[in-house]
N, C-alpha and C. Protein backbone atom coordinates (compact mmCIF):
# COMPACT_ATOMS: atom_id res chain seq x y z
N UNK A 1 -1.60 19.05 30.44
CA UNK A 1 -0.44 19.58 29.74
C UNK A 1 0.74 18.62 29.83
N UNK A 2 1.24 18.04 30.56
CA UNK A 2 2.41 17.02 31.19
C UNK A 2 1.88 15.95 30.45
N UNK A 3 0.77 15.10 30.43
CA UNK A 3 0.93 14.46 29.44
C UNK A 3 0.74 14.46 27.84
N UNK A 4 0.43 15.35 27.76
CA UNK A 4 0.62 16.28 26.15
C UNK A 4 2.11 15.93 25.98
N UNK A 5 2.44 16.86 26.73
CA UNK A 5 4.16 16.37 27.17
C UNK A 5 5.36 15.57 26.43
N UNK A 6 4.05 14.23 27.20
CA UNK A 6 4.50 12.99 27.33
C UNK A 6 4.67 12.51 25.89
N UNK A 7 3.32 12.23 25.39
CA UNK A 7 2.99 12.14 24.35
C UNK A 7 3.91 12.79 23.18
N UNK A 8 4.16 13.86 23.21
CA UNK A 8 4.90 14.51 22.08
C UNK A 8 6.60 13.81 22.15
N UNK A 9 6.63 14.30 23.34
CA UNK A 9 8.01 13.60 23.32
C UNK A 9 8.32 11.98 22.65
N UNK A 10 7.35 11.32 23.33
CA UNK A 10 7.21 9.98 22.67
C UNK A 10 7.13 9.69 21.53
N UNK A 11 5.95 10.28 20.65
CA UNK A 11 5.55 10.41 19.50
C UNK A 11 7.34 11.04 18.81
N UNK A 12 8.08 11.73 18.91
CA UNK A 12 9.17 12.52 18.50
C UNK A 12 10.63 11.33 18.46
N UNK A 13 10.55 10.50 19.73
CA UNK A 13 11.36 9.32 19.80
C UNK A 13 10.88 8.31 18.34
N UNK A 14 9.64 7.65 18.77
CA UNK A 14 9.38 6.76 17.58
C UNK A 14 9.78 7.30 16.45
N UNK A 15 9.50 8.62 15.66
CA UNK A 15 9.48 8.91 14.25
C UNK A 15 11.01 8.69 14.01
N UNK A 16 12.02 8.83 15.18
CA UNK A 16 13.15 9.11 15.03
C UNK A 16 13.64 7.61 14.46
N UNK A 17 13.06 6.89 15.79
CA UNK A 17 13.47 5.13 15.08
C UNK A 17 12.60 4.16 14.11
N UNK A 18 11.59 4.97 13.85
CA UNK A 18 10.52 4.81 12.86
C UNK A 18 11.34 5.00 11.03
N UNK A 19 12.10 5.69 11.32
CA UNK A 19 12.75 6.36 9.81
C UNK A 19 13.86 6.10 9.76
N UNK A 20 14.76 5.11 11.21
CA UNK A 20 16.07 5.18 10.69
C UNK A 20 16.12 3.52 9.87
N UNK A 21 14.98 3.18 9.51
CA UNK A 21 15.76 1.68 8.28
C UNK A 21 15.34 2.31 6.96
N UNK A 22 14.10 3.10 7.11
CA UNK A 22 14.80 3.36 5.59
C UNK A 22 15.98 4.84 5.32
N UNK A 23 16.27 5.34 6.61
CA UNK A 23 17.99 6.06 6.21
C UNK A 23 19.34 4.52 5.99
N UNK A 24 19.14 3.77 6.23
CA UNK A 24 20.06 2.77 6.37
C UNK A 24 19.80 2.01 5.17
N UNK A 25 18.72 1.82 4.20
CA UNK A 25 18.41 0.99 3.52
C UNK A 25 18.00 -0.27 3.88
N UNK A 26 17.87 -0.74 5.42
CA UNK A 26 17.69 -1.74 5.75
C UNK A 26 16.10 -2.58 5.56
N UNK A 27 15.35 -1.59 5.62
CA UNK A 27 13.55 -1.49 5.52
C UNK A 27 13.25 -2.38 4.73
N UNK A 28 11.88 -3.34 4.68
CA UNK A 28 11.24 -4.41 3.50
C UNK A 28 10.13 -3.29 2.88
N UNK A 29 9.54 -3.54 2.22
CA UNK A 29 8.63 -2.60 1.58
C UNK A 29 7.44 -3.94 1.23
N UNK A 30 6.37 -3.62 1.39
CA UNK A 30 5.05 -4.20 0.75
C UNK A 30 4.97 -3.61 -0.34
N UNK A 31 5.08 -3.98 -1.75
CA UNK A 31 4.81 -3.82 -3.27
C UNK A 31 2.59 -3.96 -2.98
N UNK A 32 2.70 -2.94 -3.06
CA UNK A 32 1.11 -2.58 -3.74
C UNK A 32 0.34 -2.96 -4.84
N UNK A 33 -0.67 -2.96 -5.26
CA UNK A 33 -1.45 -3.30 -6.67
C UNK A 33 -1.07 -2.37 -7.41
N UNK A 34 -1.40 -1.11 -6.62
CA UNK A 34 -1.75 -0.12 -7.61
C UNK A 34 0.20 0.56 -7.61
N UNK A 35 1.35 -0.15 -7.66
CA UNK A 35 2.46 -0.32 -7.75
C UNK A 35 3.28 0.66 -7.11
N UNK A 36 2.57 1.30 -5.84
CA UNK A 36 3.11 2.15 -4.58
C UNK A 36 3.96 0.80 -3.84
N UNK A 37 4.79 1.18 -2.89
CA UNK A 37 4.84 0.79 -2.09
C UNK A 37 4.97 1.14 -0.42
N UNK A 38 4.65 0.11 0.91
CA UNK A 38 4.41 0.13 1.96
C UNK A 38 5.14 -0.02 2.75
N UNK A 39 6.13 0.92 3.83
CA UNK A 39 6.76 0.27 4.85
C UNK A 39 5.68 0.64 6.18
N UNK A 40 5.68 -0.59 6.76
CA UNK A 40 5.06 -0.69 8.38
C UNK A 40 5.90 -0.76 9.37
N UNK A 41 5.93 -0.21 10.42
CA UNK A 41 7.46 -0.47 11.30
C UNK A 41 6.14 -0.03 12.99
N UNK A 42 6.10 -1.34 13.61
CA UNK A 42 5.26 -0.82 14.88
C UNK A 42 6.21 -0.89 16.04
N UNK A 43 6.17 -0.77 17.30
CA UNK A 43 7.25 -0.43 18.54
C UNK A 43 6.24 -0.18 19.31
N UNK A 44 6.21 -1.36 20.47
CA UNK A 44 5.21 -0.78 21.77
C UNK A 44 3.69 -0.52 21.04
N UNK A 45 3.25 0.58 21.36
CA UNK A 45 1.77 1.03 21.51
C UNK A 45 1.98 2.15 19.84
N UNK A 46 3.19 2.06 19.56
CA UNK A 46 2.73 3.21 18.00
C UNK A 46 3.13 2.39 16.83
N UNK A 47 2.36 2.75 15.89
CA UNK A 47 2.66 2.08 14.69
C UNK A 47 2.48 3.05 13.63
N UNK A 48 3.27 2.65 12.95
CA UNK A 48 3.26 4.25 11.53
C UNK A 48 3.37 3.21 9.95
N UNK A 49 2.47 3.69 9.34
CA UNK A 49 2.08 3.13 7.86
C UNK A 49 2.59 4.49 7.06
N UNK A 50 4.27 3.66 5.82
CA UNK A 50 4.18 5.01 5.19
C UNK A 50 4.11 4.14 3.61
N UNK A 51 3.34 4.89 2.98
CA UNK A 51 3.14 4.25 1.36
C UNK A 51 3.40 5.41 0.72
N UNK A 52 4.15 4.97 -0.52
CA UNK A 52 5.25 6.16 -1.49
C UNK A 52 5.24 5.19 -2.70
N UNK A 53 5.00 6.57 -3.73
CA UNK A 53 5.59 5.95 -5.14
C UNK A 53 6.96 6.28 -4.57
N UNK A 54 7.84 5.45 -5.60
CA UNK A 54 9.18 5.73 -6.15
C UNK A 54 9.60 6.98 -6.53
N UNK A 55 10.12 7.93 -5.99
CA UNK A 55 10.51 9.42 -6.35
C UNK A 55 9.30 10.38 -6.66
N UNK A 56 7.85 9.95 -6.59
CA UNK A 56 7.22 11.02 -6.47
C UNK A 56 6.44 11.45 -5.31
N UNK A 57 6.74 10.91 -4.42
CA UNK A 57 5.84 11.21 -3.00
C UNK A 57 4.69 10.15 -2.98
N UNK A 58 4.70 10.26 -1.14
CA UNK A 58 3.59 9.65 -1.02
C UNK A 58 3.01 10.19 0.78
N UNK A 59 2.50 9.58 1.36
CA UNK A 59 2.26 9.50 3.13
C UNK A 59 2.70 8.78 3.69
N UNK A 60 2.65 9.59 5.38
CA UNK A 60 3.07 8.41 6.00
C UNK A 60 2.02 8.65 7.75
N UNK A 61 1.91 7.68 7.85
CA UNK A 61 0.35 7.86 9.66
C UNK A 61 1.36 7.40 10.64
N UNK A 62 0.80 7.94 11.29
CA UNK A 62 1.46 7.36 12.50
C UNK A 62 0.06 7.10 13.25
N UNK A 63 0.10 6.53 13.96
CA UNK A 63 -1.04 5.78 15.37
C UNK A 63 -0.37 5.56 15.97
N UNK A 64 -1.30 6.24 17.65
CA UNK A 64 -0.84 5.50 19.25
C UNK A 64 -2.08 4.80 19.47
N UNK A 65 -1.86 3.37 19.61
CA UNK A 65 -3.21 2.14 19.61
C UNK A 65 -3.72 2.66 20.41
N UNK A 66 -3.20 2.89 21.68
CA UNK A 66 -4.17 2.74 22.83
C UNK A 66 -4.74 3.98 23.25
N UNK A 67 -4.31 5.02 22.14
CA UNK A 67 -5.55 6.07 22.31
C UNK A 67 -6.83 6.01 21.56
């Protein structure tokens, strides 16, 4: 349970600094084929892949590597 914990809490920090370049506009984006685009932003052991059309939605993953 405690490290469930851990984990959540952690996982809850990253998303926080995971999302603040694109609140800032600061973020690069990978332009896609299929004309989505990709921000990657990794920190330590998590890394989160989010790919979005332009105003119509898209996803976003998060991964902890070393689980």
């Amino acid at each position: 349970m405690a490290q469930t914990a851990f984990y959540l809490k952690s996982l809850r920090s990253f998303l926080l600094r995971s999302n603040q370049p694109h609140a800032t506009g600061t973020t690069k984006t990978i332009k896609q084929s299929d004309g989505s685009r990709t921000i990657i932003f990794t920190e330590g052991d998590w890394y989160m892949d989010d790919n979005f059309f332009a105003g119509v939605g898209g996803r976003s993953k998060e991964f902890l590597l070393t689980q």
